[in-house]
Protein backbone atom coordinates (compact mmCIF):
# COMPACT_ATOMS: atom_id res chain seq x y z
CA UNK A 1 -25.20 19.37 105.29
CA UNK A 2 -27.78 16.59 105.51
CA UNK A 3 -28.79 15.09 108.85
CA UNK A 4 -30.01 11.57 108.89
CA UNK A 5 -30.08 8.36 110.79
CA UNK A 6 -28.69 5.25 111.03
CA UNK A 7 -31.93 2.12 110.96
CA UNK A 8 -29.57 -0.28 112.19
CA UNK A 9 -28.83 1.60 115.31
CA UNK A 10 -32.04 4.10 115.76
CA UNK A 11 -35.84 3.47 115.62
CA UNK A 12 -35.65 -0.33 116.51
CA UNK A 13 -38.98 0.26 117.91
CA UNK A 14 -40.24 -0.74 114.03
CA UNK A 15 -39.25 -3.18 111.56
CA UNK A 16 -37.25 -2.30 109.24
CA UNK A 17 -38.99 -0.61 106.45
CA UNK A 18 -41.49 1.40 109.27
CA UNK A 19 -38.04 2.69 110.12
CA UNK A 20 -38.17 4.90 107.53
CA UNK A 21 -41.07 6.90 107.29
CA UNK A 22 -40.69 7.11 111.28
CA UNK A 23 -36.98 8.89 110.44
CA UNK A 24 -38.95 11.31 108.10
CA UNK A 25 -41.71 11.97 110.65
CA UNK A 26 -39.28 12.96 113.15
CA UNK A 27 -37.22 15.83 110.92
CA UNK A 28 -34.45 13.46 109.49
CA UNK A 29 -33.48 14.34 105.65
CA UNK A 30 -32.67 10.79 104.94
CA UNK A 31 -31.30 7.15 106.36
CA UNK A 32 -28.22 5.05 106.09
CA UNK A 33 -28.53 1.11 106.65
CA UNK A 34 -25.52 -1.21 107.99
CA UNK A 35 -26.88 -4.42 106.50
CA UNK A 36 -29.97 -4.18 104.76
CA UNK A 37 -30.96 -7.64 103.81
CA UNK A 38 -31.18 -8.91 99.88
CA UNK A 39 -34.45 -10.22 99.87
CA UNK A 40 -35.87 -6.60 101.34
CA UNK A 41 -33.73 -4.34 99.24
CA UNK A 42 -36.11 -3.57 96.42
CA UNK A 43 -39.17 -3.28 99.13
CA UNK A 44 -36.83 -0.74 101.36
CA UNK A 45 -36.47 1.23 97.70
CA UNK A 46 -39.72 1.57 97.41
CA UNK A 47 -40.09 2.86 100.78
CA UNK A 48 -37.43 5.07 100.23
CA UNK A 49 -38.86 6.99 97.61
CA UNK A 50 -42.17 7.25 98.84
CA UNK A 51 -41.17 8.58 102.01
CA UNK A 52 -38.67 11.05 100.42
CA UNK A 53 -36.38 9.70 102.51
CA UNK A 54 -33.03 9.12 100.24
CA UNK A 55 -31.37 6.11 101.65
CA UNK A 56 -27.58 7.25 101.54
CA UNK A 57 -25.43 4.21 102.82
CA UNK A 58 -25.05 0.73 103.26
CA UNK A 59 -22.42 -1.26 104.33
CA UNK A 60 -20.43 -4.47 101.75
CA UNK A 61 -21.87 -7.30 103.57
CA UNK A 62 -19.57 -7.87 106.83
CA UNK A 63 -19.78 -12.33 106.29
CA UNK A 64 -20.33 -15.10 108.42
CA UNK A 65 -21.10 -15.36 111.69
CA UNK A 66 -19.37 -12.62 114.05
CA UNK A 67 -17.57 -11.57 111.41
CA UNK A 68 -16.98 -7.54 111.46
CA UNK A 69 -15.72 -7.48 108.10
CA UNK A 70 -13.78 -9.50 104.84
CA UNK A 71 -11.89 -6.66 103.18
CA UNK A 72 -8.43 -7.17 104.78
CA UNK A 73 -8.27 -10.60 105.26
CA UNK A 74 -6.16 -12.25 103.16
CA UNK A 75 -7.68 -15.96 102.70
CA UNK A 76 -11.21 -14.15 102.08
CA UNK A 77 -11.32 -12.06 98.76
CA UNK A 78 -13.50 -14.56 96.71
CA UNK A 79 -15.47 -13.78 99.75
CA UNK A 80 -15.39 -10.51 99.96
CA UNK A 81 -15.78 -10.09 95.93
CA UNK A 82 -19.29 -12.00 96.30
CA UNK A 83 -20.15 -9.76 99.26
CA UNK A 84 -19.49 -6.96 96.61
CA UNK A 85 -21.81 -8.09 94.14
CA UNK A 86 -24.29 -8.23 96.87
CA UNK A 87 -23.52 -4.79 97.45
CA UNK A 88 -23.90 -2.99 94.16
CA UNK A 89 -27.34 -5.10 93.80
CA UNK A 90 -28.72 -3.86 97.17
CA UNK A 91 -27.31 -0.37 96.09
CA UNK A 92 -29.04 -0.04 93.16
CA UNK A 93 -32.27 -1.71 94.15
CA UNK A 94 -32.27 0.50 97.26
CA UNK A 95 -30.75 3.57 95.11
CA UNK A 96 -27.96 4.38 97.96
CA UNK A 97 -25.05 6.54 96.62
CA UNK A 98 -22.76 5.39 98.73
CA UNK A 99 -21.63 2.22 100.28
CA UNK A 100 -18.85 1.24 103.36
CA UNK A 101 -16.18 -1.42 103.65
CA UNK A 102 -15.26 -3.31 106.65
CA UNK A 103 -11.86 -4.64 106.84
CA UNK A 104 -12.37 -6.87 109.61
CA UNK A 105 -10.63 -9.01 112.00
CA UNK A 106 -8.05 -11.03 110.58
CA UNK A 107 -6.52 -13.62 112.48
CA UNK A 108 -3.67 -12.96 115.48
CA UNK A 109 -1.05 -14.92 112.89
CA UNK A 110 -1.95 -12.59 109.93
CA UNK A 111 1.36 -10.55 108.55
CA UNK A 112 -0.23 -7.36 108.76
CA UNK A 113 1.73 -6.54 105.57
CA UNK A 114 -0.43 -9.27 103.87
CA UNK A 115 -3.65 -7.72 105.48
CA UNK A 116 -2.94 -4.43 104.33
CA UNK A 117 -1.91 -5.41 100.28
CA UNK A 118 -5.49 -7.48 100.67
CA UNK A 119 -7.27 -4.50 101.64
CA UNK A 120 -5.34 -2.13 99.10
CA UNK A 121 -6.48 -4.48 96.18
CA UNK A 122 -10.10 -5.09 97.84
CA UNK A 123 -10.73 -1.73 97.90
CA UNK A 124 -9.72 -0.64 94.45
CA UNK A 125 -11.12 -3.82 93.09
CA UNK A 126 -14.60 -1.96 94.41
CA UNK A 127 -13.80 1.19 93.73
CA UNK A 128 -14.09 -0.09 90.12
CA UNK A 129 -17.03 -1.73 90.26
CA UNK A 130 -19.19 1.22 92.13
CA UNK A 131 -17.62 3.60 89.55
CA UNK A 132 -19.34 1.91 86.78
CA UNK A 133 -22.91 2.20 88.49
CA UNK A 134 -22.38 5.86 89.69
CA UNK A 135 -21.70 4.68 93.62
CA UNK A 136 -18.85 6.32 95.66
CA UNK A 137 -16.90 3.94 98.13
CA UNK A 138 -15.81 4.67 101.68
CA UNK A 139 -13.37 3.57 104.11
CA UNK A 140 -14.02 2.94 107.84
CA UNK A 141 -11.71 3.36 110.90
CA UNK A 142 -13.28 1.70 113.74
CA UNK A 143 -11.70 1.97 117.17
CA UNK A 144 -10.20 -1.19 119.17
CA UNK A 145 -11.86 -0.84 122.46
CA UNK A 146 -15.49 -1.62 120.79
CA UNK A 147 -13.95 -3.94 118.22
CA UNK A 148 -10.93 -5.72 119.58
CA UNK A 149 -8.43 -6.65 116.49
CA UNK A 150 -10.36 -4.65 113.63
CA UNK A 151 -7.33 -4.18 111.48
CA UNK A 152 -8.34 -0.70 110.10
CA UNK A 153 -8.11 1.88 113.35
CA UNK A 154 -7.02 5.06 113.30
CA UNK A 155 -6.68 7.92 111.20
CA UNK A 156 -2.84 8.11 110.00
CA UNK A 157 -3.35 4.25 109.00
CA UNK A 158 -6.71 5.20 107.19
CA UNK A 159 -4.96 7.70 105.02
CA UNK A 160 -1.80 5.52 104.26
CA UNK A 161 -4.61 3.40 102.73
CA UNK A 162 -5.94 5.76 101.13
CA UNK A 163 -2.96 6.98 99.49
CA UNK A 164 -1.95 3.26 98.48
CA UNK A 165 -5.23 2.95 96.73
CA UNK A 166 -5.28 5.45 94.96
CA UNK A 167 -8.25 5.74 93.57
CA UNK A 168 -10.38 9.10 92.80
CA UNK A 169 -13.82 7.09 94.15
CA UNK A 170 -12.84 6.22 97.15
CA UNK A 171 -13.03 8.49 100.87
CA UNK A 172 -13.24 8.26 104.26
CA UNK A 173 -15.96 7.62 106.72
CA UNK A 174 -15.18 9.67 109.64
CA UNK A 175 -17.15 8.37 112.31
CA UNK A 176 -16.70 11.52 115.36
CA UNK A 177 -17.31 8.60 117.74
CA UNK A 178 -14.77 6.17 116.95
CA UNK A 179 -12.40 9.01 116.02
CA UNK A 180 -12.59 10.68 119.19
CA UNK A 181 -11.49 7.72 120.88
CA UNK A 182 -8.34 6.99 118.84
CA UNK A 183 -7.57 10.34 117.98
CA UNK A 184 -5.76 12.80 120.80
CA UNK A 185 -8.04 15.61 119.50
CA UNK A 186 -10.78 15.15 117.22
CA UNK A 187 -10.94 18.70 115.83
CA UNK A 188 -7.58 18.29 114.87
CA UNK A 189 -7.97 14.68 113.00
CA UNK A 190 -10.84 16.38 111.24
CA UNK A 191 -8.10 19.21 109.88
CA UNK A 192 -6.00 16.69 109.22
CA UNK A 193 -8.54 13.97 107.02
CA UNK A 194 -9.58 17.43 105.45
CA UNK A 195 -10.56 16.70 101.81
CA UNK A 196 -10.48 13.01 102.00
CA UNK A 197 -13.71 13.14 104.37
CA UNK A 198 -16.59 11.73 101.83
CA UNK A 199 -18.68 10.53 104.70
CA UNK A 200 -19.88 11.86 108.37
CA UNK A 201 -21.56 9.87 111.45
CA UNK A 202 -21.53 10.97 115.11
CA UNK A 203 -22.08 10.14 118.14
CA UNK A 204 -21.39 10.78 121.69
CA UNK A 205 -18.44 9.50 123.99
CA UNK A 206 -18.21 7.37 125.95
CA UNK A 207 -21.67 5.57 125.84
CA UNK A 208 -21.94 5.74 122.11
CA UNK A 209 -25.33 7.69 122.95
CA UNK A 210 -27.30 10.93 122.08
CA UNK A 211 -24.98 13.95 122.03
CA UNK A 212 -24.95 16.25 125.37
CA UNK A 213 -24.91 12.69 126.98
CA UNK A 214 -20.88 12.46 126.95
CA UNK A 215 -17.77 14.72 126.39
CA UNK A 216 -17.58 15.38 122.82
CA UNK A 217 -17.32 18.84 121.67
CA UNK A 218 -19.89 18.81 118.96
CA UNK A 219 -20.16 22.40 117.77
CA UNK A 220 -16.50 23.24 117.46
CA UNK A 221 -16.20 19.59 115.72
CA UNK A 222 -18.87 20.55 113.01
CA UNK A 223 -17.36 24.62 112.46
CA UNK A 224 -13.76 22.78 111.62
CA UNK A 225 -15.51 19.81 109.72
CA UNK A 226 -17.79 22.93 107.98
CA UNK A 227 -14.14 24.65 107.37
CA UNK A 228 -12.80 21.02 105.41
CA UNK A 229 -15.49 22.36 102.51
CA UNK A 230 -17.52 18.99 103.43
CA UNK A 231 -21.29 19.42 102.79
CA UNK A 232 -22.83 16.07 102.69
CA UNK A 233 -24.37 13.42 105.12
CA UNK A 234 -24.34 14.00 108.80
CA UNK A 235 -25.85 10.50 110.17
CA UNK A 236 -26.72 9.47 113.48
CA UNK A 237 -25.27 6.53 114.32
CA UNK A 238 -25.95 5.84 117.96
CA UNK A 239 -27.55 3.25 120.38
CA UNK A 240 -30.40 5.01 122.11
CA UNK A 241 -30.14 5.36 125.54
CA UNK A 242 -34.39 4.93 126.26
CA UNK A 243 -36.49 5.08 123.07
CA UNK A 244 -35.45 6.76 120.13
CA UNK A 245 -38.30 9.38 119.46
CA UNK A 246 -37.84 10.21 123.27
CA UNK A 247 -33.87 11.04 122.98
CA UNK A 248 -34.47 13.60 119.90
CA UNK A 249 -34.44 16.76 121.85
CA UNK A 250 -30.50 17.17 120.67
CA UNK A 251 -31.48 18.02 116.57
CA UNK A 252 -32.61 21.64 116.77
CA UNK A 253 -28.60 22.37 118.39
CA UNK A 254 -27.36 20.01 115.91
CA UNK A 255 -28.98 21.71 113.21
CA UNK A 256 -27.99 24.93 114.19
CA UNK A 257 -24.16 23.67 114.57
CA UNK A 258 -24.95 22.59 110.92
CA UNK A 259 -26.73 24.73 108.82
């Protein structure tokens, strides 16, 4: 497995391309980026490969305002298909192998039916369109208490979508934070999402912080996600509690609960 770190959420200290050569200076193998913005994507590339610093993820553009996703709201897909294009441009320009949907917040009178059939077609609809330039597509389940209404929460309603897509090019981002909040036992949901994992960020709860800073049982969660055959990204996805460089003293155990 690969450890690296979310720029959206870690070394704020720097803009955003410094970000990335300070993620390589302090041991990461690579970065993921929420949001990275159009008119940087070819600069944060380039930055990318000099640094030897693979940029894994980014995230289909999340739209307007406070908006915390398009994917399953029903009145939105031409918006959500231009957010796409968006996507596979920055992808390719920034050479991430990867990218994450958002199904957002749709409104309180939404038939969740609706939502759901909006999402199922969204997703295979992208699915199609990463195939074709060699980028897999995940799924996120993002807990309530953060992100009050987000219409995708939860494992068991993750992998009912998953199973309505259909689609070989499409996983799961299994996020330990979020997880370990809706889940009764996260080393149990991790058994469970098994094979459909394509995807790994972490964090500690509650605080979404450094981990030894809450309750989460990191090594035994990493030995079951190890025992799922998953080898891929590990990512950091966190909100510092000081400054970043200063909360790094958790990687060597993380490394060791990885390796």
């Amino acid at each position: 497995m690969k450890l690296i770190a979310n720029l959206s959420m870690m070394f704020t200290e720097y803009p955003l391309a410094e970000r990335i050569p300070a993620a390589a200076k302090a041991g990461f193998d690579g970065v993921e980026i929420q949001f990275p913005p159009e008119e940087e994507a070819s600069s944060l590339g380039e930055v990318s490969q000099t640094s030897s610093m693979p940029v894994a993820l980014i995230n289909v553009p999340r739209g307007p305002g406070d908006s915390v996703g398009l994917a399953a709201l029903p009145g939105s897909v031409a918006a959500y298909r231009d957010a796409v294009a968006v996507c596979a441009k920055n992808a390719q320009a920034i050479g991430a192998r990867k990218i994450n949907i958002l199904s957002g917040r749709p409104p309180a009178d939404a038939n969740p039916e609706d939502c759901l059939s909006t999402m199922v077609e969204n997703v295979r609809y992208t699915a199609d369109i990463m195939e074709e330039i060699g980028v897999r597509v995940m799924v996120e389940p993002v807990n309530r208490q953060d992100v009050p209404g987000f219409f995708l929460s939860g494992l068991h309603s993750s992998l009912d979508l998953l199973d309505r897509v259909d689609h070989p090019n499409v996983a799961l981002q299994f996020d330990f934070y979020h997880m370990a909040i809706t889940e009764p036992d996260l080393v149990t949901a991790i058994q469970v999402a098994g094979e459909h994992i394509g995807h790994v960020q972490f964090a500690d709860n509650p605080g979404r912080h450094e981990p030894g800073t809450g309750t989460v049982d990191f090594r035994s969660a990493f030995n079951a996600l190890r025992e799922t055959g998953y080898d891929g990204e590990i990512s950091a996805e966190y909100d510092p509690a000081a400054n970043t460089e200063q909360g790094l003293g958790w990687m060597n155990d993380i490394r060791s609960m990885i390796g």
